[in-house]
N, C-alpha and C. Protein backbone atom coordinates (compact mmCIF):
# COMPACT_ATOMS: atom_id res chain seq x y z
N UNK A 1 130.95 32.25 122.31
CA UNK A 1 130.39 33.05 123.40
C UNK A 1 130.79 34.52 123.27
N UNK A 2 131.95 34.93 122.64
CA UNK A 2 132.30 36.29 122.95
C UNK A 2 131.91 37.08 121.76
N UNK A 3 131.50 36.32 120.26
CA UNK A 3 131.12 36.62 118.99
C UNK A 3 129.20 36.88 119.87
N UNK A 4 128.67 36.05 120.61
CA UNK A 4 126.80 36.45 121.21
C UNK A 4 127.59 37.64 121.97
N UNK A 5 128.57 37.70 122.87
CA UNK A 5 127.89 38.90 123.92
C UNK A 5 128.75 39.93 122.73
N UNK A 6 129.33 40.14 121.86
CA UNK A 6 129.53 41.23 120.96
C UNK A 6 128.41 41.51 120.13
N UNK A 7 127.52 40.85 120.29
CA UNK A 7 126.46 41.04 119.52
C UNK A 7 125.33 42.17 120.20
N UNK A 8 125.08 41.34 121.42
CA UNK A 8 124.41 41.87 122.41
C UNK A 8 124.76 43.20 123.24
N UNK A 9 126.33 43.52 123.05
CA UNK A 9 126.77 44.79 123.40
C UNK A 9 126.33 45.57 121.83
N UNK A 10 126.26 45.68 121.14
CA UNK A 10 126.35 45.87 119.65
C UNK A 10 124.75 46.07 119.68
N UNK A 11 123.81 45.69 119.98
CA UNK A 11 122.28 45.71 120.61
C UNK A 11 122.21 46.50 121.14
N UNK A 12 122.95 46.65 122.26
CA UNK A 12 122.43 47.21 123.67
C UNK A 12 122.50 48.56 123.06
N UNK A 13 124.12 48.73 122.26
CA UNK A 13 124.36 49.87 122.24
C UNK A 13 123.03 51.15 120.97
N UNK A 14 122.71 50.22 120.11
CA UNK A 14 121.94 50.58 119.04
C UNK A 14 120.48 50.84 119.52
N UNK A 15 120.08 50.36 120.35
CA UNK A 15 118.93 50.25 121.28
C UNK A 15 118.37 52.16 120.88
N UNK A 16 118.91 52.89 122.13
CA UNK A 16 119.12 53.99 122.13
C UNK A 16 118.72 54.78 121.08
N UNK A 17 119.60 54.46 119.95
CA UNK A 17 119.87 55.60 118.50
C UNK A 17 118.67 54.95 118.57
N UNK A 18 118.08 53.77 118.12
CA UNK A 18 117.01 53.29 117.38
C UNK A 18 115.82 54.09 118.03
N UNK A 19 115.57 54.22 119.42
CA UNK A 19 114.04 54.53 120.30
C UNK A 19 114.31 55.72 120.13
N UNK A 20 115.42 56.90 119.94
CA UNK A 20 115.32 57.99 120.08
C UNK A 20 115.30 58.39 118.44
N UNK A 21 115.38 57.65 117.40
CA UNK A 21 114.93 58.15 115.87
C UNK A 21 113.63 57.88 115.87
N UNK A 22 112.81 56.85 116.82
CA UNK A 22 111.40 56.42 116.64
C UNK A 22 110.44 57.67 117.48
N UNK A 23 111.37 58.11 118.60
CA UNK A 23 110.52 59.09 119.03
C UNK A 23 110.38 60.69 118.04
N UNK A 24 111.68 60.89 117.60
CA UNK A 24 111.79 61.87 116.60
C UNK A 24 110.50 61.81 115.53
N UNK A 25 110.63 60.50 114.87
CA UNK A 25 109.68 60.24 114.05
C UNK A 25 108.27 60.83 114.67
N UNK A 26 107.73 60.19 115.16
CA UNK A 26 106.63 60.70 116.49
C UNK A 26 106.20 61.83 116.67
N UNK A 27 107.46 62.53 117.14
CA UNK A 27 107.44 64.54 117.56
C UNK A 27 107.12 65.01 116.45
N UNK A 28 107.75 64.52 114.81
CA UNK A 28 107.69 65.30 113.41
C UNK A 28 106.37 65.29 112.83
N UNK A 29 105.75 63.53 113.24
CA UNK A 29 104.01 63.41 113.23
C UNK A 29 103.22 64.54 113.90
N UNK A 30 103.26 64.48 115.06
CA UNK A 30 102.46 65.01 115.95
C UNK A 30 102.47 66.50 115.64
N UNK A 31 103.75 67.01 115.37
CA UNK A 31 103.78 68.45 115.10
C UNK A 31 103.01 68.57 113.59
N UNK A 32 103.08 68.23 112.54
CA UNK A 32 102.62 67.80 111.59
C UNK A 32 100.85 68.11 111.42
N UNK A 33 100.51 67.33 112.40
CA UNK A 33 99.15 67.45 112.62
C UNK A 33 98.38 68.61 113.37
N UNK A 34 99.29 68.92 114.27
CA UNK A 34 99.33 70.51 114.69
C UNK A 34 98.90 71.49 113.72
N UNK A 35 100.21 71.30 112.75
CA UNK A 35 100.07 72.12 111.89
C UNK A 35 98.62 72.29 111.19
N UNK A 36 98.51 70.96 111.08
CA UNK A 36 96.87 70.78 110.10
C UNK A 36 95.83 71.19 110.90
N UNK A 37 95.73 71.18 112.01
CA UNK A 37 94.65 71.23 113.26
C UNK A 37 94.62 72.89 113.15
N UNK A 38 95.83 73.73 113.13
CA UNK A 38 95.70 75.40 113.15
C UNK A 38 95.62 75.48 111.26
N UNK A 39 96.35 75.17 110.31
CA UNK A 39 96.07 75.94 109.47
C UNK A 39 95.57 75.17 108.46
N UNK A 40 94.81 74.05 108.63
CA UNK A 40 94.41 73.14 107.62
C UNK A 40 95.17 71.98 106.91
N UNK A 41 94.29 71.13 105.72
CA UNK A 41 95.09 70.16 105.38
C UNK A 41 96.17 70.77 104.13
N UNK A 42 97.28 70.51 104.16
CA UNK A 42 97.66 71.03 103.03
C UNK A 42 99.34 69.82 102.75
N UNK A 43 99.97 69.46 101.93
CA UNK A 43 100.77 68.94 101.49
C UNK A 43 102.04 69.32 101.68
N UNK A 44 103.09 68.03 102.37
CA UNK A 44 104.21 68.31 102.86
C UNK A 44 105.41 69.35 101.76
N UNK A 45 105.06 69.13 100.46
CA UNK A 45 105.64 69.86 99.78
C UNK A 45 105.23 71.44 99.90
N UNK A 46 104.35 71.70 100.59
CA UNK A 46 104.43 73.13 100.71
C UNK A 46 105.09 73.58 102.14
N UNK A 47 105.41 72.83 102.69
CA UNK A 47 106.77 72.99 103.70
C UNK A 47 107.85 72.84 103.35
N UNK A 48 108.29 72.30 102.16
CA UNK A 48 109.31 72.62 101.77
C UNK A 48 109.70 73.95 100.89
N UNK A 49 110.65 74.85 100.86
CA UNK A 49 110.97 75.61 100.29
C UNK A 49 111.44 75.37 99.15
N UNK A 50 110.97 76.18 97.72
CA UNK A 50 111.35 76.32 96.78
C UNK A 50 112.31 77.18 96.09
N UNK A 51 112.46 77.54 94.86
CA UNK A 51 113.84 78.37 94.72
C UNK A 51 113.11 79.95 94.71
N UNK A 52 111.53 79.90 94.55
CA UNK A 52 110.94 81.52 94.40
C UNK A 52 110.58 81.69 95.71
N UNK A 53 110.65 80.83 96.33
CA UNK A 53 110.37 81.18 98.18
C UNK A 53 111.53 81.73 98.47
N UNK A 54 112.90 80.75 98.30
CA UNK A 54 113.61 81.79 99.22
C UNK A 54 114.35 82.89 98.44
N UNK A 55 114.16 83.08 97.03
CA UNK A 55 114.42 84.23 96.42
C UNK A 55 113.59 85.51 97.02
N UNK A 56 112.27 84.85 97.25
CA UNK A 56 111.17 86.17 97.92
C UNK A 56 111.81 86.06 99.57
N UNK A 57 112.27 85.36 100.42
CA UNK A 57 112.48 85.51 101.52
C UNK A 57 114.07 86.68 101.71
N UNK A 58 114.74 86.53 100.81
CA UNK A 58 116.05 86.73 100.75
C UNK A 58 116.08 88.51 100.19
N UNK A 59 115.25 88.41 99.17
CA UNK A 59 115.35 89.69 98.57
C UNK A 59 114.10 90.71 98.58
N UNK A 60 113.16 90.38 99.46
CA UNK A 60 111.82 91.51 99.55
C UNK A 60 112.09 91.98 100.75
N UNK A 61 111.35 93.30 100.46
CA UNK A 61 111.45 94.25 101.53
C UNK A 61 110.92 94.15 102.53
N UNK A 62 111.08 94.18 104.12
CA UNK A 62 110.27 94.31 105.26
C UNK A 62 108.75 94.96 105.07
N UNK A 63 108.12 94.67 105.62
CA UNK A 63 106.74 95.68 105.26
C UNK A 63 106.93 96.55 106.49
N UNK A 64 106.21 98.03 106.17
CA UNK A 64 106.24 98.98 107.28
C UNK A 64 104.92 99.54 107.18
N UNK A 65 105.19 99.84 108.77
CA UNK A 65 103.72 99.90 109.50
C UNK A 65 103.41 101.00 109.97
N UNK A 66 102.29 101.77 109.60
CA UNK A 66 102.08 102.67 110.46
C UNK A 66 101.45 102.74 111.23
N UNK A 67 101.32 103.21 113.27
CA UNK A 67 100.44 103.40 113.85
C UNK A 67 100.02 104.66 114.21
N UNK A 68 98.90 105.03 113.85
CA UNK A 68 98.66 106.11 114.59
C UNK A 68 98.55 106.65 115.97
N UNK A 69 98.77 107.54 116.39
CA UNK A 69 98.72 108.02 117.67
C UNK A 69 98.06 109.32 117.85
N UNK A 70 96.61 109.02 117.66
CA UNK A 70 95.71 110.15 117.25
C UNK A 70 95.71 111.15 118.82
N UNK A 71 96.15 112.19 118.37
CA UNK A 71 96.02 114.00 119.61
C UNK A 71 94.30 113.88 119.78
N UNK A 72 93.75 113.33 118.39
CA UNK A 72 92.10 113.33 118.62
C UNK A 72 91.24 112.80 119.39
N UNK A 73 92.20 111.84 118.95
CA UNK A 73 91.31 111.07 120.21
C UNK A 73 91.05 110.78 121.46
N UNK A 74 92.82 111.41 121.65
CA UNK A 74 93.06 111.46 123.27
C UNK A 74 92.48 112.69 123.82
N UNK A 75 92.17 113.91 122.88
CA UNK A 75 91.97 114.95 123.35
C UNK A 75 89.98 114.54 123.98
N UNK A 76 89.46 113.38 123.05
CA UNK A 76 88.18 113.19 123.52
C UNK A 76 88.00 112.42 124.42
N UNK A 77 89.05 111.45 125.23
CA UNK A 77 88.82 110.52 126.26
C UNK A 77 88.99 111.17 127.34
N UNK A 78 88.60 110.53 128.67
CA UNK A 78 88.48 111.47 129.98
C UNK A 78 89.70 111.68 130.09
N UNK A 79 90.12 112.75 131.20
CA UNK A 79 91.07 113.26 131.91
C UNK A 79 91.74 111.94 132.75
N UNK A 80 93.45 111.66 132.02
CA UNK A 80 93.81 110.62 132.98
C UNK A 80 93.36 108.96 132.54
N UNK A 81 92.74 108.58 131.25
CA UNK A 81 92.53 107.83 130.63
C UNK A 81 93.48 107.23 130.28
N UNK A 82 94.26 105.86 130.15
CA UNK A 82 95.37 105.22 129.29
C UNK A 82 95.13 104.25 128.18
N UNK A 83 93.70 104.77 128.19
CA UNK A 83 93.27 103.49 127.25
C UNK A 83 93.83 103.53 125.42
N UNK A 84 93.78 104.95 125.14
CA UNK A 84 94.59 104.82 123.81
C UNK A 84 96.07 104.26 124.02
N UNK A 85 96.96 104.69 125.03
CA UNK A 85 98.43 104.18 125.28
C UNK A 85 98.47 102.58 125.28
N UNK A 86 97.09 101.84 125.98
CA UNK A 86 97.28 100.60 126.20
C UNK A 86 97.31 100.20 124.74
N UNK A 87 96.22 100.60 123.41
CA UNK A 87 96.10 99.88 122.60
C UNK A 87 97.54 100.04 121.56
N UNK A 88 97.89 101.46 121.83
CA UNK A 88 99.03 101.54 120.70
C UNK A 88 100.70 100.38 121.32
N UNK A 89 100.39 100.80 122.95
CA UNK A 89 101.55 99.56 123.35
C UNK A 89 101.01 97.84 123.00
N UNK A 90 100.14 97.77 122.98
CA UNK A 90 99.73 96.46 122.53
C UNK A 90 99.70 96.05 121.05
N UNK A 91 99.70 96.86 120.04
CA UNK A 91 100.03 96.78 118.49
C UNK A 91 101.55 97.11 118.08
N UNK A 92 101.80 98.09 119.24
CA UNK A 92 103.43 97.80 119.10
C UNK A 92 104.09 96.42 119.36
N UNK A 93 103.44 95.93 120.49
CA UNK A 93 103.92 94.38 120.91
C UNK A 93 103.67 93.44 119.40
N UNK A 94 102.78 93.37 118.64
CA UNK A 94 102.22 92.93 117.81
C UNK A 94 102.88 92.80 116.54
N UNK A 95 103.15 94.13 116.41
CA UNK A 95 103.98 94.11 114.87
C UNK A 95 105.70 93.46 115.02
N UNK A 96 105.83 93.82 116.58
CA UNK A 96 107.16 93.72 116.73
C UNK A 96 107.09 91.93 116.38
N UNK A 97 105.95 91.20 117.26
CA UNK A 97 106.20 90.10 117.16
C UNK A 97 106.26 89.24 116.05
N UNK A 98 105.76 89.82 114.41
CA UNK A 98 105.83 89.44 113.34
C UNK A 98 107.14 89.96 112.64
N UNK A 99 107.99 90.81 113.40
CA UNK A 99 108.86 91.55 112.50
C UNK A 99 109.19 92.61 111.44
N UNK A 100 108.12 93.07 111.67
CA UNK A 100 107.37 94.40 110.73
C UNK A 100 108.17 95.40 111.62
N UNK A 101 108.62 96.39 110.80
CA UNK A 101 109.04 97.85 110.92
C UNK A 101 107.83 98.86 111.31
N UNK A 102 107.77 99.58 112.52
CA UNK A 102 106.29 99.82 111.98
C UNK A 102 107.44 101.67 112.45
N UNK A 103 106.42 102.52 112.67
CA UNK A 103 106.11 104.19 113.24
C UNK A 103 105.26 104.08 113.39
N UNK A 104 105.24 105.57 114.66
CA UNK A 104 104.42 105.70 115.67
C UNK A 104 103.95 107.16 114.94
N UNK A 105 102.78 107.26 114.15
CA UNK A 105 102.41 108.63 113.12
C UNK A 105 101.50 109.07 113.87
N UNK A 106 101.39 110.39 113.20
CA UNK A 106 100.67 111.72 114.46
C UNK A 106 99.04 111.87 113.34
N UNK A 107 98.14 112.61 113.61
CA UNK A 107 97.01 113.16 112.97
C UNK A 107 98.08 113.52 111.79
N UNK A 108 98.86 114.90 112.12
CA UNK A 108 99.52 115.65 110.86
C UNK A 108 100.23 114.89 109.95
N UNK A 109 100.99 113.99 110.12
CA UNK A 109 101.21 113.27 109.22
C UNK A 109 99.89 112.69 107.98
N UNK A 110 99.26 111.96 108.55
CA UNK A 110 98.01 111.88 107.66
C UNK A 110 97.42 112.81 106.80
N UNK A 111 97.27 113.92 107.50
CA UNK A 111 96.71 115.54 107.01
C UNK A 111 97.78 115.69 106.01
N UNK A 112 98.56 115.61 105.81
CA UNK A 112 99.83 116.13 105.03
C UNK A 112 99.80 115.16 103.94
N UNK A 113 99.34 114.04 103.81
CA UNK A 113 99.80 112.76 102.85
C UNK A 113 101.23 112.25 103.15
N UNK A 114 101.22 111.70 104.25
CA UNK A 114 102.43 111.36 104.33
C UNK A 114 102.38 109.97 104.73
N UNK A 115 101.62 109.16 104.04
CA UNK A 115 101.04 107.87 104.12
C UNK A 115 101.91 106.97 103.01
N UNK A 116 102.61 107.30 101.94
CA UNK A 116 102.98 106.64 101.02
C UNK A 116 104.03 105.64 100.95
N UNK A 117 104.60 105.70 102.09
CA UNK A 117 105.80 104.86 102.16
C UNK A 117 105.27 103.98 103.33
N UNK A 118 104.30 103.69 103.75
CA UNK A 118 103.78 102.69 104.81
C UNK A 118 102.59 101.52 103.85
N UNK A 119 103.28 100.56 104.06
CA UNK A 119 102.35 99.40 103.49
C UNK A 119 100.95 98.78 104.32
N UNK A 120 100.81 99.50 105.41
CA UNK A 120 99.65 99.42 106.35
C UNK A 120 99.76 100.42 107.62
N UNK A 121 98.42 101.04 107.54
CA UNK A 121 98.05 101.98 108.49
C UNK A 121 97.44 101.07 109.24
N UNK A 122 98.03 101.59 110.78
CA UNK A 122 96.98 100.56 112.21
C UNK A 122 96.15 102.35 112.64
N UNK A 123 94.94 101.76 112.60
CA UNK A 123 94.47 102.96 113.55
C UNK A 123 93.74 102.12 114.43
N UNK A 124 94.46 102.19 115.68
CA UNK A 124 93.91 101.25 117.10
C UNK A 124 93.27 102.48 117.75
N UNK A 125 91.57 102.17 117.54
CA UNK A 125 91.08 103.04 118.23
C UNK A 125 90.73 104.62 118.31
N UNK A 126 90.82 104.63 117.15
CA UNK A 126 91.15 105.85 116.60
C UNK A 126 89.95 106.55 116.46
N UNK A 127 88.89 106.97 117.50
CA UNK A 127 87.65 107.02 117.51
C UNK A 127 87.50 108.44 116.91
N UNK A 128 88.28 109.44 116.85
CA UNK A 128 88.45 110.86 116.46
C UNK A 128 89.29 110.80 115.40
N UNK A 129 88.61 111.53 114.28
CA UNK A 129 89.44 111.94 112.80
C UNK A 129 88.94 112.87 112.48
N UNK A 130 90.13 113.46 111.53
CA UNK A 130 89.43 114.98 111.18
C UNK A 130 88.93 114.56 109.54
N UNK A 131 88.22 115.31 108.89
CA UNK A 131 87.73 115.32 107.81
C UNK A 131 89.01 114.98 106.58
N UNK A 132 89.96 115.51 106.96
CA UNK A 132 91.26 115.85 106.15
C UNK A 132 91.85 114.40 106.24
N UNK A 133 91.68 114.11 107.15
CA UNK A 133 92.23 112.38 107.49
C UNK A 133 91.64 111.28 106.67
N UNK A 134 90.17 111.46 106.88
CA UNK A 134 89.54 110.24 106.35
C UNK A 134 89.71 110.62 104.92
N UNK A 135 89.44 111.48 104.15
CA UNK A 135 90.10 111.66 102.77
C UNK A 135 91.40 111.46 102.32
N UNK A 136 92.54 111.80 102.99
CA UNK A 136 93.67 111.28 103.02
C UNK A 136 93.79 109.50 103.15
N UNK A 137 93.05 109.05 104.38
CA UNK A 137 93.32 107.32 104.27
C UNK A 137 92.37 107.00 102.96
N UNK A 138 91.08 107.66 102.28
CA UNK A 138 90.60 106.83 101.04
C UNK A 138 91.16 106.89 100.03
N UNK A 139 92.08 108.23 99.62
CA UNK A 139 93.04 108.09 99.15
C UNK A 139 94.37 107.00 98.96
N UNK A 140 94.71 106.62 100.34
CA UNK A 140 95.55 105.56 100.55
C UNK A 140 95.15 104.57 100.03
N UNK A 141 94.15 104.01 100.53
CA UNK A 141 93.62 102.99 100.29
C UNK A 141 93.37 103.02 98.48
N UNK A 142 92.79 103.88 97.61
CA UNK A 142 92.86 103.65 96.62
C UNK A 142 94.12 103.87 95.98
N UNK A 143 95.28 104.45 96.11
CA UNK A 143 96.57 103.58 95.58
C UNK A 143 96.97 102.38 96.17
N UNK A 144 96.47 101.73 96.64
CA UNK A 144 97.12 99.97 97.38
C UNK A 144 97.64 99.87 98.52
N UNK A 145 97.00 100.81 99.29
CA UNK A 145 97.56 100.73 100.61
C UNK A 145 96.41 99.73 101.35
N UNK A 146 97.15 99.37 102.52
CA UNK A 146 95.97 98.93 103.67
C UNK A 146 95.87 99.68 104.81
N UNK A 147 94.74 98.82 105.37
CA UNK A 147 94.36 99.66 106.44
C UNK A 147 93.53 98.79 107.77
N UNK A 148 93.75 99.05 108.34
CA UNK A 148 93.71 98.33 109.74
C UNK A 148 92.80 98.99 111.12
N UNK A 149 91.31 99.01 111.29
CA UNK A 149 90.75 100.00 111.79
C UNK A 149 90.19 99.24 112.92
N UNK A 150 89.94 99.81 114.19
CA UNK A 150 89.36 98.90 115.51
C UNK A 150 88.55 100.33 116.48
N UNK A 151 87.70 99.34 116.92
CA UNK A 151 87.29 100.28 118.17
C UNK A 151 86.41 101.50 117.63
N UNK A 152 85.18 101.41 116.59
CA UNK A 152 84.78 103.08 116.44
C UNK A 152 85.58 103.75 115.90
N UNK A 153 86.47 103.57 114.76
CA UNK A 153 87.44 104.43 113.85
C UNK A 153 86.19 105.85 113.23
N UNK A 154 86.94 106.89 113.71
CA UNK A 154 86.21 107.77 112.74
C UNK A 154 85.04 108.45 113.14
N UNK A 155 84.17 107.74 114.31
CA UNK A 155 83.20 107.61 114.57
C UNK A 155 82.67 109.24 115.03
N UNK A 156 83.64 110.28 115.41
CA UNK A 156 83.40 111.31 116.26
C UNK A 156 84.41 112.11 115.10
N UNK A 157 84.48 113.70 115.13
CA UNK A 157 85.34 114.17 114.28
C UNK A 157 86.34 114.84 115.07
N UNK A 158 87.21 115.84 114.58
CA UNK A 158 88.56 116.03 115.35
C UNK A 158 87.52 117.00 116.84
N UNK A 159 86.95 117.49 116.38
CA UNK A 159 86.30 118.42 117.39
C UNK A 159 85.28 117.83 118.24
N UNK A 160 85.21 116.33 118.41
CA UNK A 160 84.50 115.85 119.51
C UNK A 160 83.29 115.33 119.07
N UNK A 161 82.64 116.27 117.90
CA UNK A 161 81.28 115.85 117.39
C UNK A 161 81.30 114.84 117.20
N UNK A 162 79.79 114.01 117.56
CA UNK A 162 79.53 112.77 117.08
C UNK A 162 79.43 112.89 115.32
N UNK A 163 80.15 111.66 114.67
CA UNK A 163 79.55 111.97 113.42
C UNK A 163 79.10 110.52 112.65
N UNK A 164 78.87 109.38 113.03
CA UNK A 164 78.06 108.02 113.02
C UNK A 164 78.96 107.44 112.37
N UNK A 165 78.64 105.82 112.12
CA UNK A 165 79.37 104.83 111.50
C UNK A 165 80.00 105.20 109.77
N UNK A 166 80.14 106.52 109.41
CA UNK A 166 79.95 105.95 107.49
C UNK A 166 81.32 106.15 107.39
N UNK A 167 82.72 106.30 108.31
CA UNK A 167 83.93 105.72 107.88
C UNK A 167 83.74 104.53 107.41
N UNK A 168 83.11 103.45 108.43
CA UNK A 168 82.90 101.93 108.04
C UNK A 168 82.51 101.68 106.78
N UNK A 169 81.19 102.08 106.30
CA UNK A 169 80.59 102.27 105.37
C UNK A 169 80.87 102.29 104.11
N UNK A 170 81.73 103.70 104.06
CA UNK A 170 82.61 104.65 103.20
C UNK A 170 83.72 103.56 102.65
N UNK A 171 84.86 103.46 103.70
CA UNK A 171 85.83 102.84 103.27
C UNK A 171 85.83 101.19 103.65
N UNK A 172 85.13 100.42 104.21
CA UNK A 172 85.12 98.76 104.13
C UNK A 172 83.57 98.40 103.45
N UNK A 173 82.94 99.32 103.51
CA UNK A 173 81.68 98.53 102.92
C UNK A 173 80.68 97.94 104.21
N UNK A 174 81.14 97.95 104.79
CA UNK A 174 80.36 97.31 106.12
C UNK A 174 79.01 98.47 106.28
N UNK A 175 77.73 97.46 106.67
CA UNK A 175 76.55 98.19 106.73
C UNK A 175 76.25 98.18 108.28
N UNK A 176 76.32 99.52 108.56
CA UNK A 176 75.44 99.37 110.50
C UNK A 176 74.55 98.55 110.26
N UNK A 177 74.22 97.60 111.03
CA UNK A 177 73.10 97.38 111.87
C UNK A 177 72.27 98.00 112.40
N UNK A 178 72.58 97.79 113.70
CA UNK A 178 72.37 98.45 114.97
C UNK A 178 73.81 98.46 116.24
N UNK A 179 73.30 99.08 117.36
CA UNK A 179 74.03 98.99 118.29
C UNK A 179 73.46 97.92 119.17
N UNK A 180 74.61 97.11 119.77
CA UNK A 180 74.07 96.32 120.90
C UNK A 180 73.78 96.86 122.03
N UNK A 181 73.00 96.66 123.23
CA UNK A 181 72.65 97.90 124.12
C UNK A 181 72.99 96.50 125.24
N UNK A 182 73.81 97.75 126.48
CA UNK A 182 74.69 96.93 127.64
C UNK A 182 73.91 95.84 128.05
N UNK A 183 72.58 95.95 127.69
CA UNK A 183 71.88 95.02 129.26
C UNK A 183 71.47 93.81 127.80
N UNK A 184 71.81 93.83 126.86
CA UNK A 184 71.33 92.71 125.83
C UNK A 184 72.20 91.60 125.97
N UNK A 185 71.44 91.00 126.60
CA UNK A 185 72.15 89.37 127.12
C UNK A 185 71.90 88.53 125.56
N UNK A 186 71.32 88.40 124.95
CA UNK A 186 70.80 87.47 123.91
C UNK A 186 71.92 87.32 122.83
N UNK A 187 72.74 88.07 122.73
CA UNK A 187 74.18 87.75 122.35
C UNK A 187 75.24 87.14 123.01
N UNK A 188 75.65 86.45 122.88
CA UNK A 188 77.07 85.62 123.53
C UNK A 188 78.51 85.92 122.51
N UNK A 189 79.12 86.70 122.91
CA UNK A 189 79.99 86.81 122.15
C UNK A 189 81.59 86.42 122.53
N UNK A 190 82.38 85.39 122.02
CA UNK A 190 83.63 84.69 123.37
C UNK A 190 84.79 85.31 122.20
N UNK A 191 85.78 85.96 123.35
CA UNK A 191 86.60 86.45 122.46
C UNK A 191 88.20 86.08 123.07
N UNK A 192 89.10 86.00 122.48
CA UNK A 192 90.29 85.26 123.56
C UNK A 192 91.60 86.62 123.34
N UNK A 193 91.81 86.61 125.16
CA UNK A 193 92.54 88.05 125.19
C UNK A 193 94.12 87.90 124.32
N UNK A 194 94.70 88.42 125.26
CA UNK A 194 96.31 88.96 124.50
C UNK A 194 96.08 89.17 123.21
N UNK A 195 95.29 89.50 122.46
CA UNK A 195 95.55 89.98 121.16
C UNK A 195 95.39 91.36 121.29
N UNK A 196 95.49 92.53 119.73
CA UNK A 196 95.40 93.96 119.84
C UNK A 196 94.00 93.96 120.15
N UNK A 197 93.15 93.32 119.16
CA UNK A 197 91.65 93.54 119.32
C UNK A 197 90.89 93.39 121.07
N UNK A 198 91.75 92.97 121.38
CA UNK A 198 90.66 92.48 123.18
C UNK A 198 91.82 92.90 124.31
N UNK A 199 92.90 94.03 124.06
CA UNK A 199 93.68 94.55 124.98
C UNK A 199 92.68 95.73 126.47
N UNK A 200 93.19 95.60 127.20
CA UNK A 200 92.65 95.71 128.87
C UNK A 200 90.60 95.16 128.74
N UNK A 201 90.93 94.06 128.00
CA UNK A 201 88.97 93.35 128.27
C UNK A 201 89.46 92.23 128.90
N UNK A 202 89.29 92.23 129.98
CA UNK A 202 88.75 91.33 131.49
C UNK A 202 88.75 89.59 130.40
N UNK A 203 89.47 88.81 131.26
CA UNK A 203 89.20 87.25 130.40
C UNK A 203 87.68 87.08 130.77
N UNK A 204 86.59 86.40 130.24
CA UNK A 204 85.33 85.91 130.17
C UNK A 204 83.84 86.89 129.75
């Protein structure tokens, strides 16, 4: 009798470890599939780290970021506008959240070439550039830089003039269309906020 209930304490007690390694098991599935559901199917061995992963994790450099904080553009938005401040505080939130080094760069910097030590230019919104600029970023861009453009980059020059889409053009290749016009319902376009791209746009 005391060899069964040592058994059964010996049960009782293993019980526990056992349902809580089965649920573990479970959580490691489920997350697992997560994974596959956001970034596709791909093989547990590429979750594991190798010896050139964490040689590259251990010994490469931070990437650094530049944002602009175009005088141009603010000088063309209304009186009392925060809409450039919202986008550059919202790409600041952004880079910070990946861990990127970034600066906060002026027009003159650009004008000057002082682009070379930044592994990506953000221009959030940057609807005003001067002539000196956009030659300076194609420049960038053709030594191996990147570049990161939103909102009508370019679109107007330092002096307000309209001057049309051929930043786009010029430096991504992208061909205008057309413009969509406010009252054109026949587009549905769903976009999901908190990101840089959809900062102060209303959810729906």
């Amino acid at each position: 009798m005391e060899v069964t209930k040592k058994k059964v304490s010996l049960l009782r007690q293993s019980f526990p470890l056992f349902l809580g390694f089965i649920i573990v098991l479970l959580a490691v599935a489920n997350f697992y599939l997560i994974l596959q559901g956001v970034y596709g199917i791909f093989t547990s061995d590429e979750l594991i780290p190798n010896i050139n992963t964490l040689h590259t994790f251990f010994t490469s450099q931070k990437q650094k970021v530049a944002i602009l904080n175009s005088i141009y553009t603010k000088n063309l938005l209304p009186e009392g506008s925060t809409w450039l401040e919202d986008n550059l505080k919202t790409w600041e939130k952004f880079t910070n959240n990946f861990g990127y080094e970034y600066e906060i760069i002026s027009d003159d910097l650009i004008e000057t070439n002082g682009l070379s030590e930044f592994d990506l230019l953000i221009l959030p919104g940057s609807k005003s550039l001067s002539d000196k600029e956009i030659i300076r970023i194609k420049k960038y861009l053709e030594q191996g830089g990147n570049v990161l453009a939103t909102s009508g980059t370019a679109s107007y020059s330092n002096d307000g003039k309209w001057r049309g889409w051929n930043f786009f053009s010029e430096v991504f290749g992208i061909r205008f269309a057309k413009e969509i016009k406010s009252d054109e319902i026949s587009k549905v376009h769903t976009i999901r906020g908190g990101l840089p791209l959809t900062a102060n746009i209303p959810a729906g």
